[in-house]
Protein backbone atom coordinates (compact mmCIF):
# COMPACT_ATOMS: atom_id res chain seq x y z
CA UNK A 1 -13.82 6.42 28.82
CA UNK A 2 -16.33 3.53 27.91
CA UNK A 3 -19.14 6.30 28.88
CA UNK A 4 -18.51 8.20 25.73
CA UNK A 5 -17.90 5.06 23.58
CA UNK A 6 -21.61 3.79 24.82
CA UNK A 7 -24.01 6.35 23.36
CA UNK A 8 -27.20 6.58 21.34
CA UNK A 9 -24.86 7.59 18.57
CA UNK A 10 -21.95 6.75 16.23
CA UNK A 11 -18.61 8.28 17.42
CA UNK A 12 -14.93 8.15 16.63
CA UNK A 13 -11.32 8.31 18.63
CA UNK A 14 -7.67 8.91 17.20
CA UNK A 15 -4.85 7.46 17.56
CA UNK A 16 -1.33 9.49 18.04
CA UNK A 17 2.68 9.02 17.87
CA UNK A 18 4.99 9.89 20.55
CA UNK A 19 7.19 13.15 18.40
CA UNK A 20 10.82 12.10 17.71
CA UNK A 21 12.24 15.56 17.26
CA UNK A 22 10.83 19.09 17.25
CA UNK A 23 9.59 18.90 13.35
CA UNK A 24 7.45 16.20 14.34
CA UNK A 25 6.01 17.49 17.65
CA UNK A 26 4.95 20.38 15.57
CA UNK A 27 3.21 17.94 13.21
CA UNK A 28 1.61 16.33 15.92
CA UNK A 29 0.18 19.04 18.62
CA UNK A 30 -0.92 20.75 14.76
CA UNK A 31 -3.01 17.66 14.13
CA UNK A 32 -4.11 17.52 17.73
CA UNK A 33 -5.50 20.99 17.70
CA UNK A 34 -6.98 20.49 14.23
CA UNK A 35 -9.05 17.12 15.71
CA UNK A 36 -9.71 18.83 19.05
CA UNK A 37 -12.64 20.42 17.72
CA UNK A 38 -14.26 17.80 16.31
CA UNK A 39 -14.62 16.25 19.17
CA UNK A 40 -13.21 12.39 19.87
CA UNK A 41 -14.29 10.10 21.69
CA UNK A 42 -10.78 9.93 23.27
CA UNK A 43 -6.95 10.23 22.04
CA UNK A 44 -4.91 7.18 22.37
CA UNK A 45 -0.79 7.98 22.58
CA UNK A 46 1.54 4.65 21.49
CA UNK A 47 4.50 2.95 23.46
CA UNK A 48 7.47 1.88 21.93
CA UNK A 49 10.48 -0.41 23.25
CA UNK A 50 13.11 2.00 24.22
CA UNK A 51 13.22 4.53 27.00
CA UNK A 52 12.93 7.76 24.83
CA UNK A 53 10.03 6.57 23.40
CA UNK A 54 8.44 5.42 26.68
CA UNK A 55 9.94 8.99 27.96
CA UNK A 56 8.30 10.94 24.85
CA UNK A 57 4.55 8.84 25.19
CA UNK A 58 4.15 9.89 28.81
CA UNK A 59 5.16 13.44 28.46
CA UNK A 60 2.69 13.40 24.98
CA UNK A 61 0.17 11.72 27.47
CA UNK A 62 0.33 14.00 30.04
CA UNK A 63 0.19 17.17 27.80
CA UNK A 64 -2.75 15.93 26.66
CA UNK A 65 -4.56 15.32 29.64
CA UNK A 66 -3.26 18.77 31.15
CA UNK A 67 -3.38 21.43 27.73
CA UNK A 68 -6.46 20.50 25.80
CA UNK A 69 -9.71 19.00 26.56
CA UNK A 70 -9.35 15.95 24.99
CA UNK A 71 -9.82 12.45 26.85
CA UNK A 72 -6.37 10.76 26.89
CA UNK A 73 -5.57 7.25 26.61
CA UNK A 74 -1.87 6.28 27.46
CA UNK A 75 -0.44 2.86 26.09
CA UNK A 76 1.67 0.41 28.07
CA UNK A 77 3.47 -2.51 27.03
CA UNK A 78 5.29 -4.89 29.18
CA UNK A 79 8.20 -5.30 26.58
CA UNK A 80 11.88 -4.35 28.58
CA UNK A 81 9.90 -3.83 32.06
CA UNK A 82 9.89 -5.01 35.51
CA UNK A 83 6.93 -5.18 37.56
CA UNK A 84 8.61 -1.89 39.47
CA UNK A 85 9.05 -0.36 36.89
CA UNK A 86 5.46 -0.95 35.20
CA UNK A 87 4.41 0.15 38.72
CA UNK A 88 6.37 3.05 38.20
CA UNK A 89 5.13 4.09 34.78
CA UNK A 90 1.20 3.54 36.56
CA UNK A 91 1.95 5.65 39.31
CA UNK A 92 3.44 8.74 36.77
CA UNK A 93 -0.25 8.16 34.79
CA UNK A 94 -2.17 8.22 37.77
CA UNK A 95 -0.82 11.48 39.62
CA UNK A 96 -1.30 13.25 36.05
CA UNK A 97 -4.80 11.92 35.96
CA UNK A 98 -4.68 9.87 33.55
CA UNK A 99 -7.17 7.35 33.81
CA UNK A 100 -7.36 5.37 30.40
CA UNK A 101 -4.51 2.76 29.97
CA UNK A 102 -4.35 0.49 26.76
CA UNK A 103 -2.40 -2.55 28.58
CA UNK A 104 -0.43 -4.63 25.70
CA UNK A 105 1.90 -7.52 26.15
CA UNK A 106 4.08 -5.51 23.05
CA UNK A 107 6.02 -6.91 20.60
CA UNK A 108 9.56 -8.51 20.81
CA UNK A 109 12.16 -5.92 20.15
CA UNK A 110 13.79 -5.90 16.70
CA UNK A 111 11.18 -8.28 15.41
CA UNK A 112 7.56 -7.75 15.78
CA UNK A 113 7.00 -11.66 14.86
CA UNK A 114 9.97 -12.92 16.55
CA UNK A 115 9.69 -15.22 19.89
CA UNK A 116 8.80 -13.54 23.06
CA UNK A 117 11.43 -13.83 25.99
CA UNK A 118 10.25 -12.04 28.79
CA UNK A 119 12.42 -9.71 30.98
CA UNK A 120 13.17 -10.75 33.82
CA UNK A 121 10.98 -9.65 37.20
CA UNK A 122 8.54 -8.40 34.36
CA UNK A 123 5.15 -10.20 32.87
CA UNK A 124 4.39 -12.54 30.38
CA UNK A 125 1.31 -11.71 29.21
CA UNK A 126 -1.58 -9.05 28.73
CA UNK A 127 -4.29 -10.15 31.21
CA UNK A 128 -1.42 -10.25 33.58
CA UNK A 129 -0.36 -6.49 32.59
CA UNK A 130 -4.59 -5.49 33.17
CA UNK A 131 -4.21 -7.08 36.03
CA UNK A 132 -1.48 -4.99 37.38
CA UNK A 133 -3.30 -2.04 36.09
CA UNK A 134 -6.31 -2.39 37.91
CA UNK A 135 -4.55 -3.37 41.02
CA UNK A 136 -2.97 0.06 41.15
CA UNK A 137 -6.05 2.62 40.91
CA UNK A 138 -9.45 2.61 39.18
CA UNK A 139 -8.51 2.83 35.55
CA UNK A 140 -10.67 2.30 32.65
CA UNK A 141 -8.17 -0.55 30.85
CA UNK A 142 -8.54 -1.09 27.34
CA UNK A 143 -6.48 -4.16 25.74
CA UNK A 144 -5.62 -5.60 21.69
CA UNK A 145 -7.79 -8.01 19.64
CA UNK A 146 -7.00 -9.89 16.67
CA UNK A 147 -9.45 -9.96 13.50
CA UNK A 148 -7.16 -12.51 12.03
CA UNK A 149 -5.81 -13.76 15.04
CA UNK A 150 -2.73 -12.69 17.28
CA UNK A 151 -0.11 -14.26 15.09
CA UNK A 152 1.55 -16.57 18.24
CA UNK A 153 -1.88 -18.02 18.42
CA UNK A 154 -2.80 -21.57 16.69
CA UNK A 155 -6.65 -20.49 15.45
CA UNK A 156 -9.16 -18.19 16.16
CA UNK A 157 -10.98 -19.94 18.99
CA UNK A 158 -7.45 -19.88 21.17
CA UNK A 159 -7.09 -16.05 20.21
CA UNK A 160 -10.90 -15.39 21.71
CA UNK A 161 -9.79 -17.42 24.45
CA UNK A 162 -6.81 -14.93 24.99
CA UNK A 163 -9.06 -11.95 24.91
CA UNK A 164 -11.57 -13.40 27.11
CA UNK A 165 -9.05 -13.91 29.57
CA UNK A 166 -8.17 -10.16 29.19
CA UNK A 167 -11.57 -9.34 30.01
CA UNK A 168 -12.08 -11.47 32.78
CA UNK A 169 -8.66 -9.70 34.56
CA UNK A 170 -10.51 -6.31 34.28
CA UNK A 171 -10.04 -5.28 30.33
CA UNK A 172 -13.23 -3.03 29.79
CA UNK A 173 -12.90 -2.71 25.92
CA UNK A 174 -10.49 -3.40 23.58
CA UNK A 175 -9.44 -2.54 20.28
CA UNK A 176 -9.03 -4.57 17.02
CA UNK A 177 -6.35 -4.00 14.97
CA UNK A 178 -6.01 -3.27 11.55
CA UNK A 179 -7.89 -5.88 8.62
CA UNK A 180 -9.64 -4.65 4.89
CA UNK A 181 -12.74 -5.78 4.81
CA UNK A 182 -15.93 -4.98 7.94
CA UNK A 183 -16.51 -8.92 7.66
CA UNK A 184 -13.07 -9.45 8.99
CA UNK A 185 -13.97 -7.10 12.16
CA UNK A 186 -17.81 -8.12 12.17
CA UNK A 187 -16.52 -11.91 12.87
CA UNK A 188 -14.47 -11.01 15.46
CA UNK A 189 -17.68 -9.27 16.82
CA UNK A 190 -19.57 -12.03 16.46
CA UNK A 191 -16.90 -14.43 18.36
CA UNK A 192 -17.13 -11.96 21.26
CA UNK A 193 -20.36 -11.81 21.79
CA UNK A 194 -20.83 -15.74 21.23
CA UNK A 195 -18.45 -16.07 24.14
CA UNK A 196 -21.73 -14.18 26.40
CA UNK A 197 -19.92 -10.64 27.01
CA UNK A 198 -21.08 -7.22 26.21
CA UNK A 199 -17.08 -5.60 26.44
CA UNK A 200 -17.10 -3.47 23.56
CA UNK A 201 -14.67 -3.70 20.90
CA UNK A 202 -13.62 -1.15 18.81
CA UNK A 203 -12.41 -1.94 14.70
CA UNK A 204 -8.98 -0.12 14.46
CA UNK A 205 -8.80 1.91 10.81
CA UNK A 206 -6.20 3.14 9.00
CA UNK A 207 -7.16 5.68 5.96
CA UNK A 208 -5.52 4.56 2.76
CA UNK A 209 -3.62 7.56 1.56
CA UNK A 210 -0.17 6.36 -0.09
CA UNK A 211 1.35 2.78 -1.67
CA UNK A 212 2.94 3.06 1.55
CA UNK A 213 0.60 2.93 4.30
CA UNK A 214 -1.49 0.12 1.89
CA UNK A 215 1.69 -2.38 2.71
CA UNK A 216 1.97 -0.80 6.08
CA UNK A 217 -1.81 -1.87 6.51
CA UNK A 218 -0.95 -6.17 4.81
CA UNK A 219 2.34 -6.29 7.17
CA UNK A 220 0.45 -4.48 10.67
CA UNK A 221 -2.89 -6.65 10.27
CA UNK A 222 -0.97 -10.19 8.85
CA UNK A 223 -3.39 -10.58 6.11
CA UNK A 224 -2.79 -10.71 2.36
CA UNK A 225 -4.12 -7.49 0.41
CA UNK A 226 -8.12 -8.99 -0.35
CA UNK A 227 -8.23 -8.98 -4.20
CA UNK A 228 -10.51 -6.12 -4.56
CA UNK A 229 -8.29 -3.79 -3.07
CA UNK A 230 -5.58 -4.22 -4.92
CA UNK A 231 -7.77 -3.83 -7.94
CA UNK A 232 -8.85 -0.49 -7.09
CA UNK A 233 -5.37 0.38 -5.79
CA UNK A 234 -2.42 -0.62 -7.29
CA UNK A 235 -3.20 0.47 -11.01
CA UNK A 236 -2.99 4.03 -9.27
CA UNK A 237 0.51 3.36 -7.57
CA UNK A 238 1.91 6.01 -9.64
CA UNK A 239 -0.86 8.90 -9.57
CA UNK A 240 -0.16 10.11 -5.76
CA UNK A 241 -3.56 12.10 -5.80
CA UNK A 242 -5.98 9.38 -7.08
CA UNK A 243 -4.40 7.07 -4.88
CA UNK A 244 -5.39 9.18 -2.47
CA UNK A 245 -8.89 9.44 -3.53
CA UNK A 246 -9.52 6.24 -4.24
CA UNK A 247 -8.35 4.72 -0.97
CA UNK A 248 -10.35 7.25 1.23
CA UNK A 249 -13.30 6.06 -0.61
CA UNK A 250 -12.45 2.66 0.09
CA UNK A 251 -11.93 3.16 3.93
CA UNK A 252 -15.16 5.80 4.25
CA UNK A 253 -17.29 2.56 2.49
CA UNK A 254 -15.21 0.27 4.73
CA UNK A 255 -17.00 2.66 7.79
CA UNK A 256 -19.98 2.56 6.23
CA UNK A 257 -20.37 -0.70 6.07
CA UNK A 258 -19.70 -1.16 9.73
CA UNK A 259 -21.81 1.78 11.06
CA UNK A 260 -24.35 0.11 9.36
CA UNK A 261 -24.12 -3.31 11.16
CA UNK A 262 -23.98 -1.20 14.51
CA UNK A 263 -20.55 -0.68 15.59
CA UNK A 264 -20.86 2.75 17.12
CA UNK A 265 -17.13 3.22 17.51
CA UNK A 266 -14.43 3.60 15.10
CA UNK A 267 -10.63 4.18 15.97
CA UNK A 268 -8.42 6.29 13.42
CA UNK A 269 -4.38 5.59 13.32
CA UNK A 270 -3.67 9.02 12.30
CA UNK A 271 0.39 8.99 11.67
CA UNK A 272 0.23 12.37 13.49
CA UNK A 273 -1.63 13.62 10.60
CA UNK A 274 -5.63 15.32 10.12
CA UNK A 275 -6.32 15.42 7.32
CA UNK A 276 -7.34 12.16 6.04
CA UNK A 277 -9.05 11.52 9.21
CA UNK A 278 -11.14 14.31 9.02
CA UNK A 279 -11.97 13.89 5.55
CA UNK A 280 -13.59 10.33 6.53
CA UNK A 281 -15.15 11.22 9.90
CA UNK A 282 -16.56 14.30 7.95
CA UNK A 283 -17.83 12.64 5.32
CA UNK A 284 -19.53 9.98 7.51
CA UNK A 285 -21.17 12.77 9.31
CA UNK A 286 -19.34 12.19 12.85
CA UNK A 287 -18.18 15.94 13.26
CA UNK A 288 -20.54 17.48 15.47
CA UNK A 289 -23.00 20.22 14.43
CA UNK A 290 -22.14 23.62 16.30
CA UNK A 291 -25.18 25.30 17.60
């Protein structure tokens, strides 16, 4: 996978749901279809805490990798696993060739900022679930990093500390999540690349299409809403379609910005939706050109 995020030219991946009942596997293989064509770098599916949802990501996963000719990325989290069964799960990827794993410690269960009590037989930590990873076939491992810093971590230098050690277990990339403004990500850049690596790292970006996924975006990245967002934004809080409109603009200058300072790789949490997604990769000229 890191052979079509290193090109000559800017490109752009997409991040899927596992479906949670027929309505919304509709929703999703509609939105898969509708993004096939355009081309992504590769297709990421999430893992949640539960076995249905671990059941419904590598069946999503696998579907992917067998029915369309996208490049698929399966998560894992060590959250409510043994080693055997982690094992397990790496096995099921690997006989469906599936070759891109996105190896995250998780979050606790119930409580996304709640202390972490490991299960026992299972893993602690992230470089220790890369580890694992790479042990068990020759995966392309991808792994989480922290514009603000992981929010268990003490200050930024500890949290590039963390990801280092990621990298040094056999992470080959990893992807940042969400933040507002492209100095937020371009920092975290910078703190890689001070620490003498070349591992790329991808900014994670959610468009801006309701009130809803605005607060979605403060509470998933743990930073306050910046100021000028919330000027542009939240005198429109009641006007669903200039919401709309003014928060792709925001997130297609947000790109902008950050294609400009060379990032070549942008990574779209798409809610098993298109639309919005296309919209910005469109108008930032990503969609390839048919001949």
């Amino acid at each position: 996978m890191t052979e079509r995020l290193r090109t000559d030219r800017p490109v752009f991946s997409v991040e899927f749901m596992p479906p949670r009942d027929e309505a919304d596997e509709r929703r999703l293989w509609k939105a898969v279809r509708e993004l096939e064509g355009l081309d992504p770098a590769f297709v990421s599916v999430t893992y949640g805490a539960g076995g249905s949802s671990r059941d419904r990501t590598i069946r999503t996963t696998g579907r992917m990798a067998t029915e369309t000719t996208l490049v698929p990325m399966a998560h894992l989290t060590a959250v409510d696993h043994t080693v055997a069964e982690l094992r397990n799960v790496i096995g099921w990827y690997a006989a469906h060739g599936i070759r891109n794993v996105l190896a995250l410690r998780g979050d606790p269960p119930g409580d996304p900022n709640g202390p972490w009590v490991s299960t026992p037989g299972g893993l602690n930590y992230a470089d220790e679930l890369v580890a694992l990873v790479r042990e068990l076939g020759d995966f392309c491992v991808g792994v989480a990093a922290f514009p603000y810093g992981h929010p268990g971590c003490t200050d930024l230098d500890a949290d590039t500390d963390n990801l280092m050690r990621k990298f040094a277990a056999g992470a080959d990339f990893a992807i940042a999540q969400l933040f507002f403004q492209p100095e937020d990500f371009l920092r975290l850049r910078d703190r890689v690349a001070a620490r003498g690596t070349d591992k790329i790292v991808v900014p994670g970006i959610m468009p801006l299409t309701t009130p809803k996924m605005l607060y979605k975006t403060v509470e998933l990245s743990g930073a306050p809403l910046p100021p000028h967002f919330a000027a542009r934004l939240e005198p429109l809080a009641e006007d669903a379609k200039a919401f709309r409109a003014e928060g792709i603009d925001l997130i297609t200058e947000t790109c902008q910005r950050l294609l400009a300072e060379g990032v070549n790789d942008l990574h779209f949490y798409t809610f098993n939706q298109s639309k919005a997604t296309r919209e910005v990769v469109g108008r930032l000229g990503l969609v390839p050109t048919r001949a």
